[in-house]
C-alpha atoms as a PDB file:
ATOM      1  CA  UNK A   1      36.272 169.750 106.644  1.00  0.00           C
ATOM      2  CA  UNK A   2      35.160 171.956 104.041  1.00  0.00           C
ATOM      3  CA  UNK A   3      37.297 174.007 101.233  1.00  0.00           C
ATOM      4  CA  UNK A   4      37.294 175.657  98.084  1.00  0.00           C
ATOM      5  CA  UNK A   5      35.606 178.678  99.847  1.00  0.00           C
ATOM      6  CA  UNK A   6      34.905 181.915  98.332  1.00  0.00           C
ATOM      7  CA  UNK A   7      38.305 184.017  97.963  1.00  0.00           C
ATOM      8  CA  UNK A   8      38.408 187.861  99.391  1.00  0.00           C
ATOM      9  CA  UNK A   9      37.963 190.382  96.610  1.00  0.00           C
ATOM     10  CA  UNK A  10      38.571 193.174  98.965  1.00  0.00           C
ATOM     11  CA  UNK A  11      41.237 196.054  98.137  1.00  0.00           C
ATOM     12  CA  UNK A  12      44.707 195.421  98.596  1.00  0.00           C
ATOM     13  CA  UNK A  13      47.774 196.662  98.633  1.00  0.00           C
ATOM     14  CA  UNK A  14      49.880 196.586  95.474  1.00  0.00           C
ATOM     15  CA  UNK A  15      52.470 193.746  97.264  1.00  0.00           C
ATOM     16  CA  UNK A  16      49.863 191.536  99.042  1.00  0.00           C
ATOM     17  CA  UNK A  17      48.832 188.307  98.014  1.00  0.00           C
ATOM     18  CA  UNK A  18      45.964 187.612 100.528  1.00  0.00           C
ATOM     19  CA  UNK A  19      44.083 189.304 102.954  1.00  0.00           C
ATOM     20  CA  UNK A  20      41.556 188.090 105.080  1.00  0.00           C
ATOM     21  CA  UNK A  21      38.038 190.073 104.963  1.00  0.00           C
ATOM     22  CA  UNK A  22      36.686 188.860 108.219  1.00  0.00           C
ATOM     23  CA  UNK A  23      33.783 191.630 107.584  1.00  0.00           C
ATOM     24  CA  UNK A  24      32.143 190.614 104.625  1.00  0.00           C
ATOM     25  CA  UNK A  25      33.300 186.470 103.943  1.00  0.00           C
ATOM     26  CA  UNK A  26      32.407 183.851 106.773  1.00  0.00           C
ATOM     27  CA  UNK A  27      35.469 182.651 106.431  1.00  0.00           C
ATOM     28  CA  UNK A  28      37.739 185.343 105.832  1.00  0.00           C
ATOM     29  CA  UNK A  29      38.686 184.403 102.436  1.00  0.00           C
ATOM     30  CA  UNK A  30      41.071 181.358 103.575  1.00  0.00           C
ATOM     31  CA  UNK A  31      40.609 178.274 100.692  1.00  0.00           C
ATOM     32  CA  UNK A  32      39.479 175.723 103.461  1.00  0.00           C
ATOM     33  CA  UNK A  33      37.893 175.337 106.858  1.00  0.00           C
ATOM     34  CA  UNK A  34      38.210 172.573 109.691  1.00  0.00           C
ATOM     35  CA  UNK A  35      35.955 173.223 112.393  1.00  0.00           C
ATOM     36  CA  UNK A  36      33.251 170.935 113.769  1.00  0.00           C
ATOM     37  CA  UNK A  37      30.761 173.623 113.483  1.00  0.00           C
ATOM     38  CA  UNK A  38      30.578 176.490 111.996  1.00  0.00           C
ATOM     39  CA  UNK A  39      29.790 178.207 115.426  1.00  0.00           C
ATOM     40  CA  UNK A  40      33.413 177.410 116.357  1.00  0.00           C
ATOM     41  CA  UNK A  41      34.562 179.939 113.788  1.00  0.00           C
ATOM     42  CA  UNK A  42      32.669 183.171 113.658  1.00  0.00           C
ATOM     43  CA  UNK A  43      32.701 187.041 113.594  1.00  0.00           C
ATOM     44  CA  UNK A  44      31.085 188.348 116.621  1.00  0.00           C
ATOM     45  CA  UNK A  45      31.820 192.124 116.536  1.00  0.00           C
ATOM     46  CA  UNK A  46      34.716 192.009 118.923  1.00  0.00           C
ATOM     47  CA  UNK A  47      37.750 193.855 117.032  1.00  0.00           C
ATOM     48  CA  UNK A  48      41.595 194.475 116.945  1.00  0.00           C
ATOM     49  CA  UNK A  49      42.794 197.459 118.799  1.00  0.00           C
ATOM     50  CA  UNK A  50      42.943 199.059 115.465  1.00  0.00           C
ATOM     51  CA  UNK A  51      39.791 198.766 114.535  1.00  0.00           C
ATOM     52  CA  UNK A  52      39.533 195.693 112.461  1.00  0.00           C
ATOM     53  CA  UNK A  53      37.016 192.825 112.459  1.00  0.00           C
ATOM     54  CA  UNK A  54      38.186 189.723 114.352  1.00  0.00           C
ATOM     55  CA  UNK A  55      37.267 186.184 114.350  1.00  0.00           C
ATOM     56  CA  UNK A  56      36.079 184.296 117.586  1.00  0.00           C
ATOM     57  CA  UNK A  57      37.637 181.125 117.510  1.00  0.00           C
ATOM     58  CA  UNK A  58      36.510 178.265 120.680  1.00  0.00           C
ATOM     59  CA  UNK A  59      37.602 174.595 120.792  1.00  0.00           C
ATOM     60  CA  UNK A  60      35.531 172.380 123.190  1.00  0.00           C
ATOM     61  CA  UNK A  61      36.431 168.319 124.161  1.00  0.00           C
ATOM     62  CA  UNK A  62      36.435 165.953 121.618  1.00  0.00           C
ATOM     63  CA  UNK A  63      36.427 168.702 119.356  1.00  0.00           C
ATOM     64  CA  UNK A  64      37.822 166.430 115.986  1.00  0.00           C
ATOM     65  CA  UNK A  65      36.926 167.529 112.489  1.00  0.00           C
ATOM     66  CA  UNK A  66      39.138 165.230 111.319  1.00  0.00           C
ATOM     67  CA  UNK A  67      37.728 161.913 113.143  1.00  0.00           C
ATOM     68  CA  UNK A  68      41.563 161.209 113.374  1.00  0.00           C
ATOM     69  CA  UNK A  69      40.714 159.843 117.103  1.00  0.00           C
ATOM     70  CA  UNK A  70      44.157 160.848 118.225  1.00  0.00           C
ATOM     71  CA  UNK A  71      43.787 162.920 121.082  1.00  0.00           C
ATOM     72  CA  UNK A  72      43.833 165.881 119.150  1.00  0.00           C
ATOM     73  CA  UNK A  73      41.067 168.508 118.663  1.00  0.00           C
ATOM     74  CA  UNK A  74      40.829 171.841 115.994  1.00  0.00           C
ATOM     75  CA  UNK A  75      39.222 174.466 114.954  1.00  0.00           C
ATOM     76  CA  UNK A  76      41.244 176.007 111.505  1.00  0.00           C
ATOM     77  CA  UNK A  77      41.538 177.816 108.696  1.00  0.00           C
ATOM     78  CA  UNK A  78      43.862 175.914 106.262  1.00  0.00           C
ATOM     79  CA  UNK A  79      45.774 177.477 102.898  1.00  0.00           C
ATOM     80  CA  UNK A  80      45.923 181.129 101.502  1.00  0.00           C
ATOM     81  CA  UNK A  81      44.636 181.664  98.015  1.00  0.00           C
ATOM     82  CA  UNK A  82      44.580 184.023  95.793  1.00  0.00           C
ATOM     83  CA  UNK A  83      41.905 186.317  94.320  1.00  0.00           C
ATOM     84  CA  UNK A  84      40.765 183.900  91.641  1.00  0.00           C
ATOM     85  CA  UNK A  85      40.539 180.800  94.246  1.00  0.00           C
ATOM     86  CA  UNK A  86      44.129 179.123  93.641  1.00  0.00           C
ATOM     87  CA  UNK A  87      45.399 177.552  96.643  1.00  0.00           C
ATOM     88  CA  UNK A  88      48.826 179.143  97.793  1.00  0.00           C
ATOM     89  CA  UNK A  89      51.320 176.800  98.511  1.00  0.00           C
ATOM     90  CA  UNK A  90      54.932 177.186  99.753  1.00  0.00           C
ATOM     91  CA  UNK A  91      58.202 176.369  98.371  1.00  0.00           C
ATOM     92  CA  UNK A  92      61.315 177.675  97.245  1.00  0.00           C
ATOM     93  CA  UNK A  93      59.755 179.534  94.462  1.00  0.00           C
ATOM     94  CA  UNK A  94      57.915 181.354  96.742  1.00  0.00           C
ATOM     95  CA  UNK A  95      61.068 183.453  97.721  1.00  0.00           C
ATOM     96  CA  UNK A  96      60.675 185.899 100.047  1.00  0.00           C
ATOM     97  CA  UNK A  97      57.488 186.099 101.680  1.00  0.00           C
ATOM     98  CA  UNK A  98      55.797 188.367 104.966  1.00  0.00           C
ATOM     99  CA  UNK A  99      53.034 187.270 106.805  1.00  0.00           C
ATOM    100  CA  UNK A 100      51.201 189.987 109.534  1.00  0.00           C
ATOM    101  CA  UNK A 101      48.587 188.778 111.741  1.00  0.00           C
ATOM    102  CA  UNK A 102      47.096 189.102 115.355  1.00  0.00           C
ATOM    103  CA  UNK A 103      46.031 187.831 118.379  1.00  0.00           C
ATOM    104  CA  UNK A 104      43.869 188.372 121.584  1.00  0.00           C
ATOM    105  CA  UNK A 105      43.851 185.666 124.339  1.00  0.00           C
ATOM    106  CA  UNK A 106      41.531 186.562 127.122  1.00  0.00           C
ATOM    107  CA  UNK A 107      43.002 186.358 130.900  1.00  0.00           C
ATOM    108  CA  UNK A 108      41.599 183.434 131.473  1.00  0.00           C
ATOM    109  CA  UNK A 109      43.731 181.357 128.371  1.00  0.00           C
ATOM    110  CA  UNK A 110      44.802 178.260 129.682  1.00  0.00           C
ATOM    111  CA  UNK A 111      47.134 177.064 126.648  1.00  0.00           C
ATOM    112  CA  UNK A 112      49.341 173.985 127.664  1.00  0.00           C
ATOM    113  CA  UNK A 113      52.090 172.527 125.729  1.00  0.00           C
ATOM    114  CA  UNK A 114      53.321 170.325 128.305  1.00  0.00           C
ATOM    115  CA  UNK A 115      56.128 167.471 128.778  1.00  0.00           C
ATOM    116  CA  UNK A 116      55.093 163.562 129.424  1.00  0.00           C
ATOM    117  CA  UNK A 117      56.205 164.309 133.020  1.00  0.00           C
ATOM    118  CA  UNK A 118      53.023 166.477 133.534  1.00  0.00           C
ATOM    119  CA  UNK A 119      50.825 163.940 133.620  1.00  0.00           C
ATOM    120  CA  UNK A 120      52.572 161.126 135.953  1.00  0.00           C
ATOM    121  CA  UNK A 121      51.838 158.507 136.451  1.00  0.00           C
ATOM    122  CA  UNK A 122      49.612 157.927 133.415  1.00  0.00           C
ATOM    123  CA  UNK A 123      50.765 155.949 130.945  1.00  0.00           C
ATOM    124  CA  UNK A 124      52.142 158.179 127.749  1.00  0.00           C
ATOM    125  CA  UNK A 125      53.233 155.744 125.597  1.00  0.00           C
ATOM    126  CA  UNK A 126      49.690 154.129 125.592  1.00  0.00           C
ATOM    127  CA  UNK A 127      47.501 155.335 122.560  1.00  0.00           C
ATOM    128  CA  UNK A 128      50.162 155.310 119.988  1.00  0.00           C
ATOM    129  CA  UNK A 129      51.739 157.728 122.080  1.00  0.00           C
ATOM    130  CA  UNK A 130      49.007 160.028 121.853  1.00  0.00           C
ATOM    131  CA  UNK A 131      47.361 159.504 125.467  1.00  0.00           C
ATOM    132  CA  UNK A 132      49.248 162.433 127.061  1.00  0.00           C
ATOM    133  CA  UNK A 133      49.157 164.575 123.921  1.00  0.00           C
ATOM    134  CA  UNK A 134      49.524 168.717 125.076  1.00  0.00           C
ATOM    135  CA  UNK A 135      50.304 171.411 122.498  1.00  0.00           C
ATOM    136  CA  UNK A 136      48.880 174.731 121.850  1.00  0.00           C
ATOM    137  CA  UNK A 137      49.246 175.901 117.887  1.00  0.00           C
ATOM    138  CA  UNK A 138      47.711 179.155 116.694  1.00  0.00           C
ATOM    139  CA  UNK A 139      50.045 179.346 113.227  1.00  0.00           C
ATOM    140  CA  UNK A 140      50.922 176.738 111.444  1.00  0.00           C
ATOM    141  CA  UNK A 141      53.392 176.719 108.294  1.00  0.00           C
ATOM    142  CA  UNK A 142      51.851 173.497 108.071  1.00  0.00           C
ATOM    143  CA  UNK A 143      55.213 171.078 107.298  1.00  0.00           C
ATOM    144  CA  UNK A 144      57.636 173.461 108.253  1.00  0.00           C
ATOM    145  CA  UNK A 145      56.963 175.354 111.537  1.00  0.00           C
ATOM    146  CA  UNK A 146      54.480 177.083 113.954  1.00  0.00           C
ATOM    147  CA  UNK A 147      53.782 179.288 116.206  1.00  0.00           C
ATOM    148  CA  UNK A 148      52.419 178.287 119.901  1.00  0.00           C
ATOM    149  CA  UNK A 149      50.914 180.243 122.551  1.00  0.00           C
ATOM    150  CA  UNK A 150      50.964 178.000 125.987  1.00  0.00           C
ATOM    151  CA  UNK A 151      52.391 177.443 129.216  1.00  0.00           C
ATOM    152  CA  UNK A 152      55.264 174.815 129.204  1.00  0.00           C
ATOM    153  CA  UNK A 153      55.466 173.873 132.786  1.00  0.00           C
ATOM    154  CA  UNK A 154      51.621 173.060 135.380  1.00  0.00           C
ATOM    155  CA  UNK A 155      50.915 176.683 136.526  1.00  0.00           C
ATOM    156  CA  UNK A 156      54.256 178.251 134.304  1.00  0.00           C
ATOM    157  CA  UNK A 157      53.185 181.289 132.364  1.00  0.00           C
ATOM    158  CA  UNK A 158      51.566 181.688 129.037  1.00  0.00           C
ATOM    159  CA  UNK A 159      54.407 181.815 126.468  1.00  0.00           C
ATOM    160  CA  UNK A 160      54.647 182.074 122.515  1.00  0.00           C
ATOM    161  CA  UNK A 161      56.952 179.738 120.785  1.00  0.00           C
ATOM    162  CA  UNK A 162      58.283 179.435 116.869  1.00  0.00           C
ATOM    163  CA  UNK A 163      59.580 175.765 115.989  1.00  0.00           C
ATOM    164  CA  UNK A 164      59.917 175.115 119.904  1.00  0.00           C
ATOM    165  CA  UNK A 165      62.236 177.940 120.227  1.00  0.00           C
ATOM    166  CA  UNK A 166      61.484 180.940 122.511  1.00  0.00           C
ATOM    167  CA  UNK A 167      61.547 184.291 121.653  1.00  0.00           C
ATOM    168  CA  UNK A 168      64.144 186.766 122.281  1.00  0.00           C
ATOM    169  CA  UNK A 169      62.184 188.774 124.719  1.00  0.00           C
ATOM    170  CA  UNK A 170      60.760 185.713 127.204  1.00  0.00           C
ATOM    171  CA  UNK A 171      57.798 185.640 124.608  1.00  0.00           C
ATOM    172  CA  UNK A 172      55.019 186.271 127.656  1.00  0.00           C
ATOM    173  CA  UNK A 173      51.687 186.497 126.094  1.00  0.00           C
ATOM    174  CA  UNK A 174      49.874 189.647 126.916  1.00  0.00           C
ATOM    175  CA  UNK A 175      46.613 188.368 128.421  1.00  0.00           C
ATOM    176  CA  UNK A 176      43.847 190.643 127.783  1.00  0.00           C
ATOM    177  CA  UNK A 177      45.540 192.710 125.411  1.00  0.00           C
ATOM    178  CA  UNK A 178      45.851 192.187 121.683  1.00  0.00           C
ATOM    179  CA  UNK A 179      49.587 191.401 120.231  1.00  0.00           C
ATOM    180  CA  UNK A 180      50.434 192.020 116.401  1.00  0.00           C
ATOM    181  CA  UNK A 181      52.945 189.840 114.591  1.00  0.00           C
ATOM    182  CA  UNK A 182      55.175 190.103 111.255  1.00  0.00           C
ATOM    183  CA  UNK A 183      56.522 187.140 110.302  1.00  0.00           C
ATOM    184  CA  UNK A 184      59.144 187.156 107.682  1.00  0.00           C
ATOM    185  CA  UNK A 185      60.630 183.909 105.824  1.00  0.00           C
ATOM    186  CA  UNK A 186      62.778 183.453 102.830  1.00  0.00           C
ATOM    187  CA  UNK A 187      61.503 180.309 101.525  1.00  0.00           C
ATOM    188  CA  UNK A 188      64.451 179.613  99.179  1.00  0.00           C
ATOM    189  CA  UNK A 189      67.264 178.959 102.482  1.00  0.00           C
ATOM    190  CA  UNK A 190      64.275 178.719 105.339  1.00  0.00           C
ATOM    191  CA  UNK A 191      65.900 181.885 107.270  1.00  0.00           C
ATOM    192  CA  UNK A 192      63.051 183.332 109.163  1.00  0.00           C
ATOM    193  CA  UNK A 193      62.796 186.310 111.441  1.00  0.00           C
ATOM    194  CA  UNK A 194      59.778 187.726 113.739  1.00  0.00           C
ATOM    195  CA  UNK A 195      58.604 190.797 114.803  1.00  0.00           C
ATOM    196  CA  UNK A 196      56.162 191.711 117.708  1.00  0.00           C
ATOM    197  CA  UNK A 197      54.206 194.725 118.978  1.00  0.00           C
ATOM    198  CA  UNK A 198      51.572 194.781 122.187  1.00  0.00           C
ATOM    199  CA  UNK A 199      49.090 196.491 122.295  1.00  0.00           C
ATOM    200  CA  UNK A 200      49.923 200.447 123.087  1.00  0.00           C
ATOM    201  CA  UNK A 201      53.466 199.977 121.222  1.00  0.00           C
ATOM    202  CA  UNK A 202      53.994 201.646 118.149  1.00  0.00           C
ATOM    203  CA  UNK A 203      56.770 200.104 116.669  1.00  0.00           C
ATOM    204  CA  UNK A 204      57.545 196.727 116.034  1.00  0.00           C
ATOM    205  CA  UNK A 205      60.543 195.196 117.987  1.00  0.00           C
ATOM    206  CA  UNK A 206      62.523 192.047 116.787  1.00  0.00           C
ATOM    207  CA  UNK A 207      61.603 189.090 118.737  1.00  0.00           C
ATOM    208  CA  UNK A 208      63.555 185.867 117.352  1.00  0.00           C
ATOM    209  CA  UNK A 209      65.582 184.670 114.182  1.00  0.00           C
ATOM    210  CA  UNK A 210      66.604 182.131 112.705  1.00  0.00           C
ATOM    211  CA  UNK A 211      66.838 179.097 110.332  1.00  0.00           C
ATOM    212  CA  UNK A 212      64.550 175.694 109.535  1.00  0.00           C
ATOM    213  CA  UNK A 213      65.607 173.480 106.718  1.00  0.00           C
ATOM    214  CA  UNK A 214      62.675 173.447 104.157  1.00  0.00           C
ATOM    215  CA  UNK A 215      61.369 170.306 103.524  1.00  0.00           C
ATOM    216  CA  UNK A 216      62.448 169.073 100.002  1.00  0.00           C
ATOM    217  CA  UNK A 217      59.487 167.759  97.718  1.00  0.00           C
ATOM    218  CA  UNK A 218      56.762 169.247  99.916  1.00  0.00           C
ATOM    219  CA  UNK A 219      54.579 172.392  99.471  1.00  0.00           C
ATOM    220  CA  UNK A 220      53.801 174.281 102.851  1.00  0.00           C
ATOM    221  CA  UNK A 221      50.474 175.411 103.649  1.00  0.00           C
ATOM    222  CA  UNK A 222      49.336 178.176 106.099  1.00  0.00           C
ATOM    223  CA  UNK A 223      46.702 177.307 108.855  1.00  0.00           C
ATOM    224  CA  UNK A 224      45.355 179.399 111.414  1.00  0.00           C
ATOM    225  CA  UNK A 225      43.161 179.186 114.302  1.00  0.00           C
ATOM    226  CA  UNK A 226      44.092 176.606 117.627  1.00  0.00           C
ATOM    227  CA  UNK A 227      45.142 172.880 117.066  1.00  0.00           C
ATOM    228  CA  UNK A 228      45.335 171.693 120.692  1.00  0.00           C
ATOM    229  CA  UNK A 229      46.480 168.469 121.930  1.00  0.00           C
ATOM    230  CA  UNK A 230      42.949 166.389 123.562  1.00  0.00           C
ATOM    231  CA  UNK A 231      45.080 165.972 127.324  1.00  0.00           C
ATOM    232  CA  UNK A 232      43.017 169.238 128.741  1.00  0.00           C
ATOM    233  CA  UNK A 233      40.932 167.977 131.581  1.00  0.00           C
ATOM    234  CA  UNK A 234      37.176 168.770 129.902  1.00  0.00           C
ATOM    235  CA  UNK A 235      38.367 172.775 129.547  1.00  0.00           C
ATOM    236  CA  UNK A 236      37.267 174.682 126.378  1.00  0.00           C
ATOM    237  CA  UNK A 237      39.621 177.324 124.912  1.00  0.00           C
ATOM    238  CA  UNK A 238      38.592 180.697 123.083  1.00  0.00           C
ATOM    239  CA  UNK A 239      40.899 183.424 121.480  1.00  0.00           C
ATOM    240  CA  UNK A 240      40.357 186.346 118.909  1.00  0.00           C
ATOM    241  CA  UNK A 241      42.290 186.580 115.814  1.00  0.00           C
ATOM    242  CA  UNK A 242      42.729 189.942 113.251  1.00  0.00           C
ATOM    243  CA  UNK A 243      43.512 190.209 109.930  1.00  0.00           C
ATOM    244  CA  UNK A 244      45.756 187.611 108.493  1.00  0.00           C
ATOM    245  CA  UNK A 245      48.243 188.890 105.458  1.00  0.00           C
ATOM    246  CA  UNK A 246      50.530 187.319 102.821  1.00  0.00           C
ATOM    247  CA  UNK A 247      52.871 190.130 100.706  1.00  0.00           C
ATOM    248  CA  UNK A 248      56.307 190.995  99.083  1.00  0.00           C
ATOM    249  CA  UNK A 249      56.729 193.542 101.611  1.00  0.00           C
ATOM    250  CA  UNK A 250      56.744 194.830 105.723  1.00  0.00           C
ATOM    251  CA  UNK A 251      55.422 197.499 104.904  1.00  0.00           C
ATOM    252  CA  UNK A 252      52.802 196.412 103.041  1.00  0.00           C
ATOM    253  CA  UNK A 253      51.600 193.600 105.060  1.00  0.00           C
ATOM    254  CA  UNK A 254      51.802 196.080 108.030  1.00  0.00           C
ATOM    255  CA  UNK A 255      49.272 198.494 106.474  1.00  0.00           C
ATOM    256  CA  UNK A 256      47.123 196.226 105.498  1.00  0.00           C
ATOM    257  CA  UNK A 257      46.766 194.016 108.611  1.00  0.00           C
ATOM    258  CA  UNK A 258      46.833 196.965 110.768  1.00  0.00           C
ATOM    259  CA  UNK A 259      46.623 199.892 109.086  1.00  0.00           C
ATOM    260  CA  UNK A 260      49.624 201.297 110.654  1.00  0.00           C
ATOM    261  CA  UNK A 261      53.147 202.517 108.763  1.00  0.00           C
ATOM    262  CA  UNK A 262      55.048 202.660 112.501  1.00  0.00           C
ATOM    263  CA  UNK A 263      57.403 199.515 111.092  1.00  0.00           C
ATOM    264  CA  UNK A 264      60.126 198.282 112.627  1.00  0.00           C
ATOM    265  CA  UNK A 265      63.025 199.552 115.495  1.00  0.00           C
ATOM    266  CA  UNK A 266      65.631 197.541 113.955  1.00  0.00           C
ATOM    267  CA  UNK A 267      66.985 198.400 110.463  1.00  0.00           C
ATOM    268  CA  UNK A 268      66.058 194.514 108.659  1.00  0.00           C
ATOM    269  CA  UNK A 269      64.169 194.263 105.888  1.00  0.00           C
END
């Protein structure tokens, strides 16, 4: 694990509070990396269907930057900061904050985040309870919530999930195609809402709300990239992310992530 990383100094817009700069920083600007190599992390010209540098990220077996040895296995970037290197952490002084990001998952994106019952007969309680462990997390409000991107039955499709909850419109993952997200959470109550757009789409539709208690005494902490439970049969797992964004606004996080001002279909804010 490393951190204290070199912060982006790249131009942003008047309400944003980070923005990755996958173009000029190694890694992107985020405070702090956890990644067995650095190879597991890296720019290799592939871009967002708007034109904007992406990241390669790839997690192989035994992948465990952590040595936590509990059938789990990473590759991440951990905590926003700001332009002068402070780490952003969140709380209810935070207030109302958007995030805008973006994925690519290539058609062959074998994400799992699958029940005990998968793997009868083995023994799941064995290894703390870690010996059938099978998730798929490619946001993290580290303490709070995350997003997944994984099929939740053997063969089922590829679907994202918030907190466990599905999204409004079956949350299929577009394989092959990139897929832009807004997320948008009031920090103060833990309301959250999130909007979606596929590739080809102009506008952004709503795809799930709703509310998580924020935990009380404890800062939240942004991470990126995959954190995959270790039950995945020797298979190694790549995906492309975009720009990553923190702001006051949609709008703004929208232009700068994407460079689009197409916003939303319904009328929230």
């Amino acid at each position: 694990m490393t951190y204290r990383l070199p912060p982006s100094s790249g131009p942003l817009d008047e309400s944003v509070t980070f923005a990755t700069n996958w173009g000029e920083l190694r890694t992107g600007g985020w405070y702090g990396q956890q990644a067995v190599d650095d190879c597991r992390m890296q720019v290799d010209g592939f871009q967002t269907w708007h034109g904007k540098p992406a990241v390669r990220i790839e997690v192989q077996p035994n992948d465990d930057p952590l040595s936590l040895n509990s059938n789990s296995e990473r590759a991440e970037m951990f905590s926003m900061q700001d332009s002068s290197g402070t780490e952003i952490r969140e709380g209810p002084a935070s207030g109302l904050q958007y995030y805008a990001t973006s994925y690519y998952f290539p058609s062959n994106w074998e994400g799992q985040q699958l029940p005990w019952s998968a793997f009868a007969p083995a023994d799941c309680s064995a290894d703390g309870a870690n010996a059938c462990n099978s998730w798929s997390f490619v946001w993290q409000f580290y303490g709070w919530g995350g997003l997944a991107a994984a099929q939740h039955t053997m063969g089922g499709p590829q679907r994202y999930t918030f907190n466990q909850a599905a999204l409004s419109d079956g949350g299929f993952v577009t394989l092959g195609r990139w897929t832009d997200f807004v997320f948008r959470v009031d920090w103060r109550s833990g309301a959250f809402a999130i909007w979606r757009r596929d590739e080809g789409e102009k506008q952004f539709k709503l795809a799930l709300e709703g509310t998580a208690p924020v935990p009380s005494g404890r800062r939240v902490y942004v991470k990126q990239g995959l954190y995959r439970g270790g039950r995945v049969e020797g298979r190694t797992d790549v995906l492309w992310i975009g720009p990553t964004i923190r702001g006051a606004t949609f709008s703004g996080v929208e232009r700068q992530a994407f460079g689009t001002r197409d916003g939303r279909l319904d009328d929230h804010d």
